[in-house]
N, C-alpha and C. Protein backbone atom coordinates (compact mmCIF):
# COMPACT_ATOMS: atom_id res chain seq x y z
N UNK A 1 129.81 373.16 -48.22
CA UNK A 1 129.82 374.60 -48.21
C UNK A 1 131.25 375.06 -47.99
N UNK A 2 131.29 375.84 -48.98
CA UNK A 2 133.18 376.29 -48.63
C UNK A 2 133.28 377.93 -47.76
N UNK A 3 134.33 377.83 -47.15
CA UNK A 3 134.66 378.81 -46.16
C UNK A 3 134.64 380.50 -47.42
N UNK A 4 134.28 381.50 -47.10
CA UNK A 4 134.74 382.69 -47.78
C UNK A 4 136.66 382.74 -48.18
N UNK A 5 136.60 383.68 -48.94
CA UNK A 5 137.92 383.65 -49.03
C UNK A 5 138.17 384.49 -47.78
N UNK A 6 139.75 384.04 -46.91
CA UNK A 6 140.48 384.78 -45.93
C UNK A 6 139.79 384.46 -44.92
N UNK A 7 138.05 383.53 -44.77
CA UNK A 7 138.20 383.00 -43.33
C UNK A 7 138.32 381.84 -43.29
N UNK A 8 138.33 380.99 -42.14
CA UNK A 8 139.09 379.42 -41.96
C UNK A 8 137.08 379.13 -41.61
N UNK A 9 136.58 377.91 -42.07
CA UNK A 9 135.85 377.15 -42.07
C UNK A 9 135.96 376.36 -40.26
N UNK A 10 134.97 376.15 -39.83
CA UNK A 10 135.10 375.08 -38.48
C UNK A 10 135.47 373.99 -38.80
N UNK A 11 136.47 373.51 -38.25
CA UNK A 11 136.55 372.12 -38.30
C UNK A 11 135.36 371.26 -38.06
N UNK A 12 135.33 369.88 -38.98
CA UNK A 12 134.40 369.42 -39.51
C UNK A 12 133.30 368.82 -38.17
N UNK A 13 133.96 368.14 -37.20
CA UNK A 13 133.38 367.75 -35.66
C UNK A 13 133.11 368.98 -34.68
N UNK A 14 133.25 370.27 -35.35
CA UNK A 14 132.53 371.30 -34.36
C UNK A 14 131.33 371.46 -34.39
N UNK A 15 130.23 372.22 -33.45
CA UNK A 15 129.11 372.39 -34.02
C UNK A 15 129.16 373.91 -34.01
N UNK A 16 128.24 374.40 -34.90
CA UNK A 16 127.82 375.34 -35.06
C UNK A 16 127.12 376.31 -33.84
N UNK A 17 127.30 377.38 -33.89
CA UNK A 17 126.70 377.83 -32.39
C UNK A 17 124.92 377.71 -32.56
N UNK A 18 124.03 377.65 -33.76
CA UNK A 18 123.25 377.08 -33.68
C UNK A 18 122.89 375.78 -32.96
N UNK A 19 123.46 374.85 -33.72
CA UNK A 19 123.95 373.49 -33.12
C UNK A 19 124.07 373.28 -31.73
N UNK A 20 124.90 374.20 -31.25
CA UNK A 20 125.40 373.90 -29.76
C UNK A 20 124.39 374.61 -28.85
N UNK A 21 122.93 375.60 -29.60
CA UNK A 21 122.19 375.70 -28.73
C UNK A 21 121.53 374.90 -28.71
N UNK A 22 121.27 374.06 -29.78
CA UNK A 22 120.23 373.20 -29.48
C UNK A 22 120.38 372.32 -28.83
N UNK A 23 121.81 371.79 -29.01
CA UNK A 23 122.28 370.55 -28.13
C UNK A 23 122.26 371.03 -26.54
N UNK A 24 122.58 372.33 -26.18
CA UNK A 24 122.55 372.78 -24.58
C UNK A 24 121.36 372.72 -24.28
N UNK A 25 120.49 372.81 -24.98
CA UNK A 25 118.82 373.37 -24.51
C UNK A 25 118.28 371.84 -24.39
N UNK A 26 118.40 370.91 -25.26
CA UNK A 26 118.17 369.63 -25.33
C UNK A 26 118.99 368.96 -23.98
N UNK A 27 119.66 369.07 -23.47
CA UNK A 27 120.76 368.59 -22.53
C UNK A 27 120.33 368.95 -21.23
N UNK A 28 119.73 370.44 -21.23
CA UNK A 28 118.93 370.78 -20.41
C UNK A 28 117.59 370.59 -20.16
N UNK A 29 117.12 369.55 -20.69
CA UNK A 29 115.58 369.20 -20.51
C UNK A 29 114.90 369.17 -21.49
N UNK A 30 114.92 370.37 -22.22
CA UNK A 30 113.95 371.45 -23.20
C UNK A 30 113.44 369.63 -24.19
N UNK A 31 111.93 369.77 -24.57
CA UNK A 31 111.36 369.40 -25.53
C UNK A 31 111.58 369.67 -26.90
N UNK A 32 111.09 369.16 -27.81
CA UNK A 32 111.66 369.61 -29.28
C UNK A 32 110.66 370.77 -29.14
N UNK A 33 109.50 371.12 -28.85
CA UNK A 33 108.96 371.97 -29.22
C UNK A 33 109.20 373.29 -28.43
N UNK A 34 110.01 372.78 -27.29
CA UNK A 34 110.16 374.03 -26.23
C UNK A 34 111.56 374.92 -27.23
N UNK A 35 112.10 373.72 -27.74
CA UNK A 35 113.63 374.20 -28.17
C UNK A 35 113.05 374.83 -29.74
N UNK A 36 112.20 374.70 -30.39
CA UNK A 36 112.09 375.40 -31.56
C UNK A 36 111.13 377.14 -30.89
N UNK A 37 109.86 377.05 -29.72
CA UNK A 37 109.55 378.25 -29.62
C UNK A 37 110.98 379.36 -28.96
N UNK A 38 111.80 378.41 -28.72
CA UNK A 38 112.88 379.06 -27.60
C UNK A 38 113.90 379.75 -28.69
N UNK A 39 114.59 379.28 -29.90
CA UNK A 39 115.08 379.67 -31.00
C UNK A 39 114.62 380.36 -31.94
N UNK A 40 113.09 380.13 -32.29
CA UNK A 40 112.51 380.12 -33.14
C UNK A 40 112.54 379.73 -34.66
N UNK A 41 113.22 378.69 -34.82
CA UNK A 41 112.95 377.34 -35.78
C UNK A 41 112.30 376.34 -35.86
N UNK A 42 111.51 375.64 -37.22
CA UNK A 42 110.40 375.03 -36.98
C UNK A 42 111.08 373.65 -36.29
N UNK A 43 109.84 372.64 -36.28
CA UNK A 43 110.14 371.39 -35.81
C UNK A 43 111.16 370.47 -36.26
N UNK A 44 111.37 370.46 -37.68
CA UNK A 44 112.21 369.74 -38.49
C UNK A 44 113.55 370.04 -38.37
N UNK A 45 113.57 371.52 -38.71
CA UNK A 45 115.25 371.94 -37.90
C UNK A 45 116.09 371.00 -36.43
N UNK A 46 115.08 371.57 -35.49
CA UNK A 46 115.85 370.96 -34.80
C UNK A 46 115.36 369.70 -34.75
N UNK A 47 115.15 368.46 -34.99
CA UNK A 47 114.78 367.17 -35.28
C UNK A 47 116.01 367.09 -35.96
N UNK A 48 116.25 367.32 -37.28
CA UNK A 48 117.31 367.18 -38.46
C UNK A 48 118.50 367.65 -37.27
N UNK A 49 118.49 368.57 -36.43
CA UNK A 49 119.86 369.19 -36.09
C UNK A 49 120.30 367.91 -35.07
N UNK A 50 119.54 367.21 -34.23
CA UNK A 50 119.70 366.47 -32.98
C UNK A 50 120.09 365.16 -34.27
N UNK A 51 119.81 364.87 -35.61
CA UNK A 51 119.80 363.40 -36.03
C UNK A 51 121.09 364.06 -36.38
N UNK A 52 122.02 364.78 -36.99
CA UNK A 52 123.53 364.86 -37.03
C UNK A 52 124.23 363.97 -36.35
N UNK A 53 125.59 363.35 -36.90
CA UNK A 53 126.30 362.46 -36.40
C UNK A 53 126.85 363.28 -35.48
N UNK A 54 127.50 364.27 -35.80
CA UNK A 54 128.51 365.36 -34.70
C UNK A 54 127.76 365.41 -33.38
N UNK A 55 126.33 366.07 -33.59
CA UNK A 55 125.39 366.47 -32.71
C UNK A 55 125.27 365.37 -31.81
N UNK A 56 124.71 363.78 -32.39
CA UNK A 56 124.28 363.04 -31.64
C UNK A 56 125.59 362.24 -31.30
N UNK A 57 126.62 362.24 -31.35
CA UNK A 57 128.00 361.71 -30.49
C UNK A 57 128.11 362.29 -29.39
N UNK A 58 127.69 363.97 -29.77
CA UNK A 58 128.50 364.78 -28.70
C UNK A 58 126.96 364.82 -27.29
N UNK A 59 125.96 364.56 -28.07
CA UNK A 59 124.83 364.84 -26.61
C UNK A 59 124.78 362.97 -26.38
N UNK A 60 125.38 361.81 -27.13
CA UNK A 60 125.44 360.44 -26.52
C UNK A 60 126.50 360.95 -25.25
N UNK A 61 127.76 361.22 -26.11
CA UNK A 61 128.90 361.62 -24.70
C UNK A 61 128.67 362.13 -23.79
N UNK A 62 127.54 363.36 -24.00
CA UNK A 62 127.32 363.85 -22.48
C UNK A 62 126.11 363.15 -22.02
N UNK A 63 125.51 362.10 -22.18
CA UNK A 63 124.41 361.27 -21.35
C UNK A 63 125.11 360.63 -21.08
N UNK A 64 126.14 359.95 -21.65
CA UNK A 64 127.17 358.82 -20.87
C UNK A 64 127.86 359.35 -19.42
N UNK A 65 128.21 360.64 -19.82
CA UNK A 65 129.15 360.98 -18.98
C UNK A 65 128.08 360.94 -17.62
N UNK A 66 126.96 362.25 -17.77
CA UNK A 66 125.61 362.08 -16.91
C UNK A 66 125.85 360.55 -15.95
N UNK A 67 125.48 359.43 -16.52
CA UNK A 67 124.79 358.35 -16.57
C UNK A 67 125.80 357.98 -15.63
N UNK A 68 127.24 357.76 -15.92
CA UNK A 68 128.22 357.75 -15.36
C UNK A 68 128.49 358.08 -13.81
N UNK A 69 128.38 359.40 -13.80
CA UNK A 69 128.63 359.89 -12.99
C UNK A 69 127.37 360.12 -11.75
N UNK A 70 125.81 359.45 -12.29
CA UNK A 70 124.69 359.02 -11.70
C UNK A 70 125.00 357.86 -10.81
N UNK A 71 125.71 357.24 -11.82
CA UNK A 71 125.88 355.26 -11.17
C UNK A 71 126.88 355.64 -9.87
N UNK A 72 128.17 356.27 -10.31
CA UNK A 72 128.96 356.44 -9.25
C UNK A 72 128.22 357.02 -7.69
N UNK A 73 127.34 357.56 -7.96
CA UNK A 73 127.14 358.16 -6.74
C UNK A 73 125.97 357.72 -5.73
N UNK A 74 124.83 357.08 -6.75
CA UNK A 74 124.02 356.10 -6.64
C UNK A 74 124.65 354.95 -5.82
N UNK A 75 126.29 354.00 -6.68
CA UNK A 75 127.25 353.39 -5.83
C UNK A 75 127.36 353.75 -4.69
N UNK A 76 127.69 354.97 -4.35
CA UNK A 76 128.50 355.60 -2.83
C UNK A 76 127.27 355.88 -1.81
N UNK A 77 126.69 355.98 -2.48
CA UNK A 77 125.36 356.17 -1.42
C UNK A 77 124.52 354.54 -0.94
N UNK A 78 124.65 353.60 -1.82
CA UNK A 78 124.17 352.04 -1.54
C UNK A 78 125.32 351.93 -0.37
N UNK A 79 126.59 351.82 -0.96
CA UNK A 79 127.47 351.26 -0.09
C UNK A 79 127.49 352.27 1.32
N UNK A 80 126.97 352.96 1.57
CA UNK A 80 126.86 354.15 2.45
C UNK A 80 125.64 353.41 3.34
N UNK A 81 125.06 352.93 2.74
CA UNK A 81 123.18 352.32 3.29
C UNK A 81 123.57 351.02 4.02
N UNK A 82 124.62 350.29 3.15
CA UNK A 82 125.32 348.84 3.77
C UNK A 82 125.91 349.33 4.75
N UNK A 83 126.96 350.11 5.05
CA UNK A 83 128.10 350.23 5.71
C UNK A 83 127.03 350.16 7.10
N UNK A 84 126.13 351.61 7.01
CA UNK A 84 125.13 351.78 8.40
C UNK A 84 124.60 350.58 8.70
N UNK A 85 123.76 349.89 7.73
CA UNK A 85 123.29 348.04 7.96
C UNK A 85 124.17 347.70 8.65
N UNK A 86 125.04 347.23 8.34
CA UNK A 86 126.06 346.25 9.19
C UNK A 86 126.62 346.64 10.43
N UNK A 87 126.81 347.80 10.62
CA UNK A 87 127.16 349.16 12.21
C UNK A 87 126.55 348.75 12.77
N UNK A 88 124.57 348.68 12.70
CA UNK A 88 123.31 349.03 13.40
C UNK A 88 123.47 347.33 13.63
N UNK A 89 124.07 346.63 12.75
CA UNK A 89 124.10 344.86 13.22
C UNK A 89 124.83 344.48 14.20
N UNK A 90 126.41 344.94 14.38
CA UNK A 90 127.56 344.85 14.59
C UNK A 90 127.10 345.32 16.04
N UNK A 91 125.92 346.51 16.42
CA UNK A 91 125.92 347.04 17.71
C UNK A 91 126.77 348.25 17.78
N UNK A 92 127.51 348.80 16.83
CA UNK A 92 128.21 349.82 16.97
C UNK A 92 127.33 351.31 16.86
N UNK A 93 126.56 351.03 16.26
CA UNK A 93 125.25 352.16 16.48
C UNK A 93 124.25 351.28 16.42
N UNK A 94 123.18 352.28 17.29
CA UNK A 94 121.97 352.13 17.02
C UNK A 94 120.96 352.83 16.03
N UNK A 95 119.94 351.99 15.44
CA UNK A 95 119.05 352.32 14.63
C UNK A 95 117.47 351.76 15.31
N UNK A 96 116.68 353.03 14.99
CA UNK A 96 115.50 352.68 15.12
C UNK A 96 115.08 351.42 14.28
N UNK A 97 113.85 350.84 14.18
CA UNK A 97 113.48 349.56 13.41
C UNK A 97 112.92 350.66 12.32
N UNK A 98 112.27 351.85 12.17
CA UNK A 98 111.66 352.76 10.85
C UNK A 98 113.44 352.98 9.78
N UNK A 99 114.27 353.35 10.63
CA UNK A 99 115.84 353.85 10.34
C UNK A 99 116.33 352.36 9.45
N UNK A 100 116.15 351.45 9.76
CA UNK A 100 116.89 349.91 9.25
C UNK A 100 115.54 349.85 8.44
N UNK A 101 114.25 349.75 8.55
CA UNK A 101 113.27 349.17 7.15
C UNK A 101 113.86 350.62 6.13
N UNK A 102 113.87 351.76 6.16
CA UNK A 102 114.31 352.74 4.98
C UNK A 102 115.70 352.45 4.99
N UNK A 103 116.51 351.90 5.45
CA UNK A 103 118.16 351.38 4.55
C UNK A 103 117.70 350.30 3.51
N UNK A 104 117.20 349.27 4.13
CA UNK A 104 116.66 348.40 3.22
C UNK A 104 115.89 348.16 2.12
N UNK A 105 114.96 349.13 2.17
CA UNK A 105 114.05 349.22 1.15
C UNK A 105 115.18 349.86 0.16
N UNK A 106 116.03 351.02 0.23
CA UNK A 106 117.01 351.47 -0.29
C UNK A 106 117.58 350.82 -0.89
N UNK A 107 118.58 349.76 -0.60
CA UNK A 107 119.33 348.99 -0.85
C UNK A 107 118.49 347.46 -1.76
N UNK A 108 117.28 347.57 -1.53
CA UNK A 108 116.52 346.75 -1.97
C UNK A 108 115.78 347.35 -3.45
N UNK A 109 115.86 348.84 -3.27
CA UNK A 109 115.25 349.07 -4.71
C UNK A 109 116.86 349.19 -5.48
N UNK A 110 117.83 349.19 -5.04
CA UNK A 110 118.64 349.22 -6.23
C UNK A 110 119.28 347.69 -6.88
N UNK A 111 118.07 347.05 -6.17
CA UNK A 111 118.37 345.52 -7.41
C UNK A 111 119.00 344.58 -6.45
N UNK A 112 119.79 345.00 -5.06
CA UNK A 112 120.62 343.75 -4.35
C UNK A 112 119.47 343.46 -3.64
N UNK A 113 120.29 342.45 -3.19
CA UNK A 113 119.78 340.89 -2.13
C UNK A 113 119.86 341.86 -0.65
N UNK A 114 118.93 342.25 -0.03
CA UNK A 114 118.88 342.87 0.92
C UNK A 114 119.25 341.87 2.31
N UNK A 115 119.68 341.74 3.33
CA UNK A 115 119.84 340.64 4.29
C UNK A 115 118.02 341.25 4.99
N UNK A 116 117.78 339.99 5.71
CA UNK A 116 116.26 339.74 6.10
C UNK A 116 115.55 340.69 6.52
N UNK A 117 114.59 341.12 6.44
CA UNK A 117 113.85 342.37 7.27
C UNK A 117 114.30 341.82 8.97
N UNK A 118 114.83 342.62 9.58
CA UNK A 118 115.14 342.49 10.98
C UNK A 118 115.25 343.91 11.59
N UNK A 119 114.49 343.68 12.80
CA UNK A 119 115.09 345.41 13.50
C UNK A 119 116.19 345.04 14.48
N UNK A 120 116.87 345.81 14.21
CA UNK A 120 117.80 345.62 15.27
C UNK A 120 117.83 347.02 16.05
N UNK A 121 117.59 347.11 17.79
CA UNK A 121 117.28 347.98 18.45
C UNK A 121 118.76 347.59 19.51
N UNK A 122 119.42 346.86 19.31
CA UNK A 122 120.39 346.95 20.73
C UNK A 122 121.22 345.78 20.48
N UNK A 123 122.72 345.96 20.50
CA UNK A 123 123.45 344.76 20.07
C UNK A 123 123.32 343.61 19.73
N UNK A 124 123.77 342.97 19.04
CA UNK A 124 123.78 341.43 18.57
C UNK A 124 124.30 340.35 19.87
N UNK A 125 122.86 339.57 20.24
CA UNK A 125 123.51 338.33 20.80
C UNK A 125 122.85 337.11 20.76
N UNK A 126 122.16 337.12 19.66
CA UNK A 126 121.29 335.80 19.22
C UNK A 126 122.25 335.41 18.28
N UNK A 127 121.52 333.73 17.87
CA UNK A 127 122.61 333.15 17.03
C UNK A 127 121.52 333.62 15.63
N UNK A 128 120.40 334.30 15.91
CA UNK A 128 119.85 334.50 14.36
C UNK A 128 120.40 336.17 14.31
N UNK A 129 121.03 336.90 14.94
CA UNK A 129 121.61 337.87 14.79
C UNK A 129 123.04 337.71 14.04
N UNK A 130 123.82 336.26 14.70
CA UNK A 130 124.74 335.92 13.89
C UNK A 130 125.00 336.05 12.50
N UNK A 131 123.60 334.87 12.31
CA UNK A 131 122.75 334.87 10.81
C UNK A 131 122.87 336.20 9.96
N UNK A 132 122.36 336.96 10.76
CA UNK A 132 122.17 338.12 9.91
C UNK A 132 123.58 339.35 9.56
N UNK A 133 124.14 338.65 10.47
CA UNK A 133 125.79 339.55 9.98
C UNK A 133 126.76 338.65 9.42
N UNK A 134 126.38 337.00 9.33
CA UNK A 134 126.95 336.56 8.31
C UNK A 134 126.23 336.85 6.88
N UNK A 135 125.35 337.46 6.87
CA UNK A 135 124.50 337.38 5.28
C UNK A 135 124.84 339.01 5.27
N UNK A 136 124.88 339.78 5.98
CA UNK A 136 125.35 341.10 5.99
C UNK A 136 126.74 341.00 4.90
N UNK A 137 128.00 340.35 5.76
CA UNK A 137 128.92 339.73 5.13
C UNK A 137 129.40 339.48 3.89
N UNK A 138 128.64 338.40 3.72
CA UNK A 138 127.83 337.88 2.07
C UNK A 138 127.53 339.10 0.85
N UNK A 139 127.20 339.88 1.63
CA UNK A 139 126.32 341.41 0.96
C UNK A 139 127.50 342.41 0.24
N UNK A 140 128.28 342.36 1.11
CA UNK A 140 129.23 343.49 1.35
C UNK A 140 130.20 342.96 -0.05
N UNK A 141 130.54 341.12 0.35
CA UNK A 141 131.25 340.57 -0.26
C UNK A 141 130.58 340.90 -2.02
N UNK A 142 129.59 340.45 -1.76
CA UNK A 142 128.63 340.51 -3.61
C UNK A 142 128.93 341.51 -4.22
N UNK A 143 128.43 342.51 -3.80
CA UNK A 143 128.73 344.00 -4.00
C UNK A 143 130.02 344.61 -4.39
N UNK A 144 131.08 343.92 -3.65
CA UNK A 144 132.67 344.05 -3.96
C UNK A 144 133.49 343.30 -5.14
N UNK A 145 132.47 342.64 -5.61
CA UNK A 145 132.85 341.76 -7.38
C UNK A 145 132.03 342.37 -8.18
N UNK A 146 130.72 342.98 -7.87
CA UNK A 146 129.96 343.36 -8.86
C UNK A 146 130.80 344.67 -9.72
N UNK A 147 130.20 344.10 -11.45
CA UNK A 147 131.23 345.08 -12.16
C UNK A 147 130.42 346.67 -11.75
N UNK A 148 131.24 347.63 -12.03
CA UNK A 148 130.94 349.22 -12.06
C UNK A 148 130.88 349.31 -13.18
């Protein structure tokens, strides 16, 4: 499709402000069918508009970015769950035994090697307390090679 005479055409990787509603509305949740009663275009439109190369780079880039910036914080909050683990081990705070099984389960649904179900209610001075802040240790260490 060529530009009129005397106006400039979009460059070819822009989208259209059609385009860019559908991609916002899609980005925002919306269903295909929520996003056609919401515009009012049938199903195929926006189906055809989301299969565009432009379209689907630019809503891959922003799930990456999303996804991205999910993991990072997901990260800071595990290592946030360890740091307290190993405190509540170390004796530097205390944790209830309910406070240490919800770090763990935490740290246990995001895929690591959790160190043993243990409550710890009052400093470390067993040698299986040892145990458990050398595998604490271990934890911290794993976690600190694993790629991001």
């Amino acid at each position: 499709m060529k530009a009129a005479k005397g106006t400039t055409s979009p460059p070819r990787d822009s989208l259209t402000p059609r385009q860019s509603e559908i991609l916002a509305l899609r980005l925002g949740g919306a269903s295909l069918r929520q996003i056609e009663a919401r515009i009012g275009v049938d199903h195929a439109t926006v189906a055809r508009t989301l299969k565009l190369k432009k379209v689907k780079d630019k809503l891959d880039a922003e799930l990456a970015s999303r996804l991205s910036d999910a993991s990072e914080t997901l990260q800071a909050r595990i290592d946030a769950c360890i740091d307290t683990l190993y405190q509540i081990a170390q004796g530097d705070i205390v944790g209830t035994p309910q406070q240490v099984r919800a770090l763990q389960d935490l740290v246990d649904r995001a895929g690591l090697t959790a160190t043993q179900k243990h409550e710890v209610t009052s400093p470390l001075s067993s040698a299986s307390d040892a145990e458990l802040i050398a595998r604490i240790d271990r934890l911290k260490v794993a976690r600190s090679v694993t790629p991001k």
